[in-house]
Protein backbone atom coordinates (compact mmCIF):
# COMPACT_ATOMS: atom_id res chain seq x y z
CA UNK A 1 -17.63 -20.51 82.40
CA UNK A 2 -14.36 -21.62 83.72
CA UNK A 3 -10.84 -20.75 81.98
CA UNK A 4 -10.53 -24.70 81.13
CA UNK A 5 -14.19 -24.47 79.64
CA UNK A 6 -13.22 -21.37 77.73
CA UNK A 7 -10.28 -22.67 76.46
CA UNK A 8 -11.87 -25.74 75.17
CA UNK A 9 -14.58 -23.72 73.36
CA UNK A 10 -11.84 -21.58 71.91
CA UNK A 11 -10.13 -24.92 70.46
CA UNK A 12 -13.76 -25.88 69.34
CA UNK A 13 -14.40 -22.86 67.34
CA UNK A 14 -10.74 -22.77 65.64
CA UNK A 15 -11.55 -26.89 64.80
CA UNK A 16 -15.01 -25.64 63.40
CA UNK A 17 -13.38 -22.34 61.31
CA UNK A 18 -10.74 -24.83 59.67
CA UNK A 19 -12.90 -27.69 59.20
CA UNK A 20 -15.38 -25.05 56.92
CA UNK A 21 -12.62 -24.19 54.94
CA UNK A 22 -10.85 -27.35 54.46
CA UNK A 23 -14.41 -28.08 52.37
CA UNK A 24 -14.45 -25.25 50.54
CA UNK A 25 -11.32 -25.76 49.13
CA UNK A 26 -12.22 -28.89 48.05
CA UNK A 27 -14.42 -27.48 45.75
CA UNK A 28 -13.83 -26.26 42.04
CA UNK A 29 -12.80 -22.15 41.73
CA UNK A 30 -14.34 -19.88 39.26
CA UNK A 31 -12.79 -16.66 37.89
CA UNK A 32 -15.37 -14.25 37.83
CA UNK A 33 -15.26 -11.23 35.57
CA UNK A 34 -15.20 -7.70 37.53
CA UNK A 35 -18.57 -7.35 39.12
CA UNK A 36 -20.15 -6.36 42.19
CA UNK A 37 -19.18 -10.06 43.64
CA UNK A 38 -15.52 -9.00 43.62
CA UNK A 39 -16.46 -5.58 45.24
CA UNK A 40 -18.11 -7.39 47.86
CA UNK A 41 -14.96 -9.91 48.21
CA UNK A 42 -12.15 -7.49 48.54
CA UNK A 43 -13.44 -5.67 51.05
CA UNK A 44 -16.25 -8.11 53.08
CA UNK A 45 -14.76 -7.25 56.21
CA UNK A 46 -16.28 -3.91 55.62
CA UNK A 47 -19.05 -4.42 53.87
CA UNK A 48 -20.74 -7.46 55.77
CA UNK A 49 -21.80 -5.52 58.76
CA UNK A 50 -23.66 -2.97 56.69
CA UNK A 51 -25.34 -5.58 55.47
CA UNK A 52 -25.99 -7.77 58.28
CA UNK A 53 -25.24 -5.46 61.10
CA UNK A 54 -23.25 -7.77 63.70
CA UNK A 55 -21.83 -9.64 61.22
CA UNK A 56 -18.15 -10.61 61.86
CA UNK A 57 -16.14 -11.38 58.16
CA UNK A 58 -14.19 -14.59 59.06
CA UNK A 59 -13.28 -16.05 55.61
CA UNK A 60 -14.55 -16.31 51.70
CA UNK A 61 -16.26 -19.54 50.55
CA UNK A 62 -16.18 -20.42 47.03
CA UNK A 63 -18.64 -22.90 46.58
CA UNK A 64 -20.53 -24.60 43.45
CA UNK A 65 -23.42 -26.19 45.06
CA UNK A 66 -25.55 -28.76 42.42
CA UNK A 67 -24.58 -30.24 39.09
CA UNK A 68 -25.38 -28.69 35.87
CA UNK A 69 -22.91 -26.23 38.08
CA UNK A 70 -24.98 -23.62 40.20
CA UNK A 71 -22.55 -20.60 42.06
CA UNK A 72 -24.04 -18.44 44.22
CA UNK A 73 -22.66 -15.63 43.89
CA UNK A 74 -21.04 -14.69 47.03
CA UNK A 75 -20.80 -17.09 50.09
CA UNK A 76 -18.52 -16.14 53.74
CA UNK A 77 -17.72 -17.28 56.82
CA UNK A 78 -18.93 -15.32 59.65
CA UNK A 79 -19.34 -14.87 63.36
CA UNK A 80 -22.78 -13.87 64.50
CA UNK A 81 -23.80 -13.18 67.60
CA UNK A 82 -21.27 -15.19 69.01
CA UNK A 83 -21.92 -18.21 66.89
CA UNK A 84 -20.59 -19.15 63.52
CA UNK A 85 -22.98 -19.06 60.17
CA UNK A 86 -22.56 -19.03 56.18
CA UNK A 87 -23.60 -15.61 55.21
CA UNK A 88 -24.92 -15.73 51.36
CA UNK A 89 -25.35 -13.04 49.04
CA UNK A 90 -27.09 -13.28 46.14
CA UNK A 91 -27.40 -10.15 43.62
CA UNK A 92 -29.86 -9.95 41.26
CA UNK A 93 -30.31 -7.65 38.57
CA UNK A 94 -33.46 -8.45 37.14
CA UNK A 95 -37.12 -9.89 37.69
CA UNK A 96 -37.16 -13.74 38.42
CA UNK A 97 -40.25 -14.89 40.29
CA UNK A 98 -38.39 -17.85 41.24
CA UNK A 99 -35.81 -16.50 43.17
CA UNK A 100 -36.78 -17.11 46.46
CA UNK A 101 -36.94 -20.98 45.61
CA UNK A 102 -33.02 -20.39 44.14
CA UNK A 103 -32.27 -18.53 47.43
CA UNK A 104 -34.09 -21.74 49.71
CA UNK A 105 -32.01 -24.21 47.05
CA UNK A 106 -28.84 -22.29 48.00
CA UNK A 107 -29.61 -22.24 51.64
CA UNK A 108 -30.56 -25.78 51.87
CA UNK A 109 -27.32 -27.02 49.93
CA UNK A 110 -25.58 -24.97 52.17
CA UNK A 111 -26.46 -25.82 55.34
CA UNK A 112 -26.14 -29.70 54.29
CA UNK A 113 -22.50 -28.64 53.26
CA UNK A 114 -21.17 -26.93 56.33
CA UNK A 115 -23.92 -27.91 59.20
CA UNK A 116 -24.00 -23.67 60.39
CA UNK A 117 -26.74 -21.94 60.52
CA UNK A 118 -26.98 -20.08 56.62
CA UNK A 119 -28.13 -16.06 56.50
CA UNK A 120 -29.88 -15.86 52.65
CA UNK A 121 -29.55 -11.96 51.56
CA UNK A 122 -31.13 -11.23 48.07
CA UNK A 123 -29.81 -8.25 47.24
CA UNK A 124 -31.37 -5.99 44.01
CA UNK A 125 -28.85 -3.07 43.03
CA UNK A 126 -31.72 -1.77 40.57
CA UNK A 127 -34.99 -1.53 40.62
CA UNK A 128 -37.41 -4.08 39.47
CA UNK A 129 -40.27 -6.41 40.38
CA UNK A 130 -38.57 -8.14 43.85
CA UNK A 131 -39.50 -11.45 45.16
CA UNK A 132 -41.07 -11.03 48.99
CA UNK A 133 -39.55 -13.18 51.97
CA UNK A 134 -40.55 -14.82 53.35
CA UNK A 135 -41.06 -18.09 50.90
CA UNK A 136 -44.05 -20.23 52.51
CA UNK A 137 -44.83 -24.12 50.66
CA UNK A 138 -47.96 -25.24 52.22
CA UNK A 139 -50.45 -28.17 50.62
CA UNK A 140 -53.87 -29.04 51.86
CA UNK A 141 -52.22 -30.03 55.35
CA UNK A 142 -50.85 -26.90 56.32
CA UNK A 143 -47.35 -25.54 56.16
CA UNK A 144 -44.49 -27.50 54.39
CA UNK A 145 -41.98 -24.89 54.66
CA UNK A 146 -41.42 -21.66 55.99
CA UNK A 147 -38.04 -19.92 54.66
CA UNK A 148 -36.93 -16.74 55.77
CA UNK A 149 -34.65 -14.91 54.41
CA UNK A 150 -33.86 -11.12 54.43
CA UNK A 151 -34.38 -9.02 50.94
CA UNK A 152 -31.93 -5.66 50.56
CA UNK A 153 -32.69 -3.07 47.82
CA UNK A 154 -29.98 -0.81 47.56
CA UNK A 155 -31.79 1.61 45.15
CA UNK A 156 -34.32 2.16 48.74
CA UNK A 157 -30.94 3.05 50.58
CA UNK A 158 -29.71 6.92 51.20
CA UNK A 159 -26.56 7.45 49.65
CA UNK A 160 -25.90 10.45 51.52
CA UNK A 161 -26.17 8.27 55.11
CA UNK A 162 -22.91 6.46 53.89
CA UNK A 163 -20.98 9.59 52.93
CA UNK A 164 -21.82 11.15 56.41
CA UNK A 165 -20.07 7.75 58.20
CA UNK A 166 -17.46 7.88 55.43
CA UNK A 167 -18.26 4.37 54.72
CA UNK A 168 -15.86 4.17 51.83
CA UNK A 169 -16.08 0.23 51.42
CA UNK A 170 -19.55 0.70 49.59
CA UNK A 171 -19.05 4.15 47.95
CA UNK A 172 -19.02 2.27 44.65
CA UNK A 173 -22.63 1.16 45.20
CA UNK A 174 -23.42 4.54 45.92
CA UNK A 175 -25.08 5.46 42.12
CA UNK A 176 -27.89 2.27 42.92
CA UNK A 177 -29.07 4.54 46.21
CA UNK A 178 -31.01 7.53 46.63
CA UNK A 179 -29.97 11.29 46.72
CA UNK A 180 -26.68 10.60 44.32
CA UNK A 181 -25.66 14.09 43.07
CA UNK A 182 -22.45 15.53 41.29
CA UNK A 183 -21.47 17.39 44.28
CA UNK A 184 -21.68 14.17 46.34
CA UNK A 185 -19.68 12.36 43.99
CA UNK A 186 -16.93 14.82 42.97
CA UNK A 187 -16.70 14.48 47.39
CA UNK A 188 -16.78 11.01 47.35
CA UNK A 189 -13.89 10.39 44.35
CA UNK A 190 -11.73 13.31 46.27
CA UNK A 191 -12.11 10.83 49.33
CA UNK A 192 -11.04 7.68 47.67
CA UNK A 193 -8.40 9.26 45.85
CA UNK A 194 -6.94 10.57 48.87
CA UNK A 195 -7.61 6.66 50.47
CA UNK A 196 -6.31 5.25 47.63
CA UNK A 197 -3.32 7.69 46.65
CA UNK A 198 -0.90 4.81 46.93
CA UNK A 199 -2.22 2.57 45.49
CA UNK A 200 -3.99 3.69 42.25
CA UNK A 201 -5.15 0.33 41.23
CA UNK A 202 -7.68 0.02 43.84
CA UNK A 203 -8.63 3.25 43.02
CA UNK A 204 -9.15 2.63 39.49
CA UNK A 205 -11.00 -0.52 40.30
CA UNK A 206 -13.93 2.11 42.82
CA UNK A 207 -14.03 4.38 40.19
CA UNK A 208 -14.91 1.61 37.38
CA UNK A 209 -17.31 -0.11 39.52
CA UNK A 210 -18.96 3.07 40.07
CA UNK A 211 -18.89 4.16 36.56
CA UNK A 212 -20.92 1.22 35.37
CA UNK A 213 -23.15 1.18 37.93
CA UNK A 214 -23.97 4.95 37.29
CA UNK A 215 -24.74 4.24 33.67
CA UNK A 216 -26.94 1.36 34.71
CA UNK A 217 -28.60 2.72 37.03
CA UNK A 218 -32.09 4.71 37.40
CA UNK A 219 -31.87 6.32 40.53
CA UNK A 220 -30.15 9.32 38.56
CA UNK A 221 -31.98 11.37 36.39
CA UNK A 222 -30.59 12.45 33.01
CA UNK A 223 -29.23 15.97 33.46
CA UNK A 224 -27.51 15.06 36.73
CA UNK A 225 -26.11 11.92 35.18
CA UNK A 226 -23.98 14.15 32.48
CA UNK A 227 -23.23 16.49 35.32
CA UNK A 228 -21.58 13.66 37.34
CA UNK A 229 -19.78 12.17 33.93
CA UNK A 230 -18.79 15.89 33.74
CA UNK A 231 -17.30 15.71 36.83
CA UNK A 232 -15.80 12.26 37.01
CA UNK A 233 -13.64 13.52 33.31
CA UNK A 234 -10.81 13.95 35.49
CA UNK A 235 -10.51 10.35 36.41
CA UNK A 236 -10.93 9.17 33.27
CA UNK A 237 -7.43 7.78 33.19
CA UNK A 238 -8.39 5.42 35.97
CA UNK A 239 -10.79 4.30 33.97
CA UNK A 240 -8.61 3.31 30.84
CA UNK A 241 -5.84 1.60 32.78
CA UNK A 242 -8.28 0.02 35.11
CA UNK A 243 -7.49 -3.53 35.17
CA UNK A 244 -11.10 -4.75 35.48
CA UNK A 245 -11.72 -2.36 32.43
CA UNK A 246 -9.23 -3.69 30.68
CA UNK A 247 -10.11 -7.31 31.24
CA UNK A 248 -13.63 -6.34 29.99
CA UNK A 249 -12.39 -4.88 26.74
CA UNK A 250 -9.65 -8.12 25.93
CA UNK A 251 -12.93 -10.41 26.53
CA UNK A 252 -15.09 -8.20 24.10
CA UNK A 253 -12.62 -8.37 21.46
CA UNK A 254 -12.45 -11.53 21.64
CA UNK A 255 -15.63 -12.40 21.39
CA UNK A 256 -15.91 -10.20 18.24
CA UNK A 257 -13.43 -11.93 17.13
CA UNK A 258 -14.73 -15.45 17.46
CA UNK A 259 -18.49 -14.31 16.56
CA UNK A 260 -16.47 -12.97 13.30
CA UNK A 261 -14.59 -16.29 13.09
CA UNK A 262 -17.99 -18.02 13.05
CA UNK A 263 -19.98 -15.65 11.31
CA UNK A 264 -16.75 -16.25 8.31
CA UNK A 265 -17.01 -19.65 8.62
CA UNK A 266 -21.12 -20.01 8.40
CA UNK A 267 -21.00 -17.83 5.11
CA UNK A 268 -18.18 -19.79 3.29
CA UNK A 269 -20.21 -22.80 4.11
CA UNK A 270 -23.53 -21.20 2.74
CA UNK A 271 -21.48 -20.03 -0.71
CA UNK A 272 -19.95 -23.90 -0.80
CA UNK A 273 -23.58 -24.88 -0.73
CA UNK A 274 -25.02 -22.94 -3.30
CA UNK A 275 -21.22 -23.13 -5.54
CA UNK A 276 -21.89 -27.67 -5.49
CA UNK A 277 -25.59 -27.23 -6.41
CA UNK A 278 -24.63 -25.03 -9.23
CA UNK A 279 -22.35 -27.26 -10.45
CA UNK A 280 -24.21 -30.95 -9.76
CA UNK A 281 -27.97 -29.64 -10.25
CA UNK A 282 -28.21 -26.01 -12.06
CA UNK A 283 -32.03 -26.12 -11.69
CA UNK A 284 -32.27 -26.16 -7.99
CA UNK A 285 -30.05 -23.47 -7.43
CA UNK A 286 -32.46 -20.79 -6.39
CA UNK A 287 -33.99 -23.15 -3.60
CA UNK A 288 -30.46 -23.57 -2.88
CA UNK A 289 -29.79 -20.00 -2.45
CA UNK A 290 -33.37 -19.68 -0.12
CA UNK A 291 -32.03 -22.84 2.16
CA UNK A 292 -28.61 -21.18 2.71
CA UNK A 293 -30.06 -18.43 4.16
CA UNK A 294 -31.96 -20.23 6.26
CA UNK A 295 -29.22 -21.92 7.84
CA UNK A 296 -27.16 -20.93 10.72
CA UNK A 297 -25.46 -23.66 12.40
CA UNK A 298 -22.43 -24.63 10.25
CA UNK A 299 -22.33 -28.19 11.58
CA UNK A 300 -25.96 -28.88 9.82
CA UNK A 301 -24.68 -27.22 6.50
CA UNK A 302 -21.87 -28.87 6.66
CA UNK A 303 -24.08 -32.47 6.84
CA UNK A 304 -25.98 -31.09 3.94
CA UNK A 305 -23.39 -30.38 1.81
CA UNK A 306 -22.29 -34.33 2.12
CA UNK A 307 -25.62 -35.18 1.16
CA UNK A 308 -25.53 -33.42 -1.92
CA UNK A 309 -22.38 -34.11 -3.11
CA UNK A 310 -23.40 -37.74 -2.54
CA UNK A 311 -26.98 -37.67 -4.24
CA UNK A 312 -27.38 -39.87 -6.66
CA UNK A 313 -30.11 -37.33 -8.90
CA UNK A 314 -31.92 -34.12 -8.97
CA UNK A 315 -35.22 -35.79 -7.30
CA UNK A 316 -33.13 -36.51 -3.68
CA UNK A 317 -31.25 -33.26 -3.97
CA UNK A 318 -34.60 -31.67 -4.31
CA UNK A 319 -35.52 -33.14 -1.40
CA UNK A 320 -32.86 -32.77 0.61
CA UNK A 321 -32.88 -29.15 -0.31
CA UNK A 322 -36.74 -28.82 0.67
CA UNK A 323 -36.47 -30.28 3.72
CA UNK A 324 -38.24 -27.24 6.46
CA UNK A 325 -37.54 -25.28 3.54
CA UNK A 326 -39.11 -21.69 3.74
């Protein structure tokens, strides 16, 4: 190839890298609570080629792909081989026998988006029943479609293989892989915290991730398990002024406090109930008492309550009150 050739195929590529991102950011961003997805984010560079070994990181692409709004969960940009592609990750946590469609959905949508070849990895941090690439359609003719796509559980990796290359990137994935000890972990947190000893926010962001996925995962029996909490009591102050931990605890209180809110609301509407019936029909108000508690959506007690308050006699607000009675 000549140096005008290359240099044209240079400007090509560059056109092709901005054009790709130009659409992403056309579409909608999602905050996502801390989760592996960010892990993966903040340090793809890394982490891609251990995935998808060859795999240049060339950008993050945050894209919502169908309407009701479907994310996958983590989508680059990378070089491959010499070529550019969409690299998607998908984790998944649980058993879904339909994930491979999801994953040919996501590919699909993906490649119409962007026109690069897409590489679909299904990654399961714990173990459970996997779906098997690759996904084959066929009817009485033969072969509709053929979809590969590459399936990664972590819990099958050595952890001990990573700590040898001092891959440090993935050391919070670490408890979801094989061969996780207290003596490997007390090795790897003295390794990040000497990584990480300006900057303890990163570091308290590894040791969270880490920490959840230890009590999550199965890989670790019991007694080691309390060994390695044992050992990880040091850094428990990372843990409290972790900044992903301390995101997670502001959203559980405040769901506590709205399920409290509603749960508040639902029984002052159930006591209003039974209070009116008491008062406009004293007979019925033990079948009022039995149809409160059946209710739990304030918005239908609510409607109720108009009823009865504008029920002409006993007879309707009998009825009213029977309706799917128990």
């Amino acid at each position: 190839m000549t140096k005008a050739h290359k240099k044209k195929a240079k400007f090509v590529y560059k056109d092709q890298v901005e054009e790709i991102h130009a659409k992403a950011e056309t579409e909608p961003t999602q905050q996502y609570d801390a989760s592996l997805k960010d892990l993966i984010e903040q340090q793809a560079a890394d982490i891609l080629p251990l995935f998808l070994p060859g795999a240049v990181y060339e950008g993050t692409l945050n894209v919502e792909m169908i309407r009701p709004a479907v994310r996958a969960d983590k989508v680059f940009l990378i070089k491959y081989k010499g070529d550019l592609h969409i690299l998607h990750l998908e984790f998944e946590t649980g058993a879904d026998n339909k994930m491979d469609a999801r994953m040919l959905a996501y590919n699909s949508i993906l490649f119409h988006q962007y026109s690069v070849p897409v590489i679909s990895i299904l990654i399961y941090p714990f173990k459970t029943t996997m779906v098997t690439a690759p996904l084959i359609i066929k009817n009485k003719d033969g072969v509709l479609t053929h979809f590969n796509f590459q399936v990664l559980p972590l819990f099958t990796l050595k952890a001990e293989q990573y700590v040898r290359a001092h891959a440090t990137c993935i050391y919070p994935l670490l408890p979801t892989m094989q061969g996780v000890n207290h003596q490997l972990i007390q090795q790897v947190m003295e390794e990040l915290a000497e990584l990480y000893r300006e900057d303890e926010v990163t570091l308290a962001k590894q040791y969270a991730w880490m920490k959840l996925l230890l009590e999550r995962t199965t890989m670790v029996p019991l007694d080691e398990k309390l060994k390695i909490m044992e050992a990880l009591n040091m850094f428990d102050k990372l843990w409290n002024e972790s900044p992903m931990v301390q995101k997670m605890k502001e959203e559980s209180e405040a769901r506590g406090e709205a399920r409290g809110k509603a749960e508040g609301e639902l029984a002052g509407l159930q006591r209003t109930l039974v209070n009116i019936v008491k008062i406009r029909f004293p007979s019925l108000v033990d079948l009022a008492q039995r149809k409160a508690a059946q209710m739990n959506n304030t918005g239908a007690i609510d409607l109720l309550i108009e009823q009865i308050v504008a029920a002409n006699d006993e007879s309707i607000a009998r009825w009213l009150l029977s309706l799917n009675a128990a």
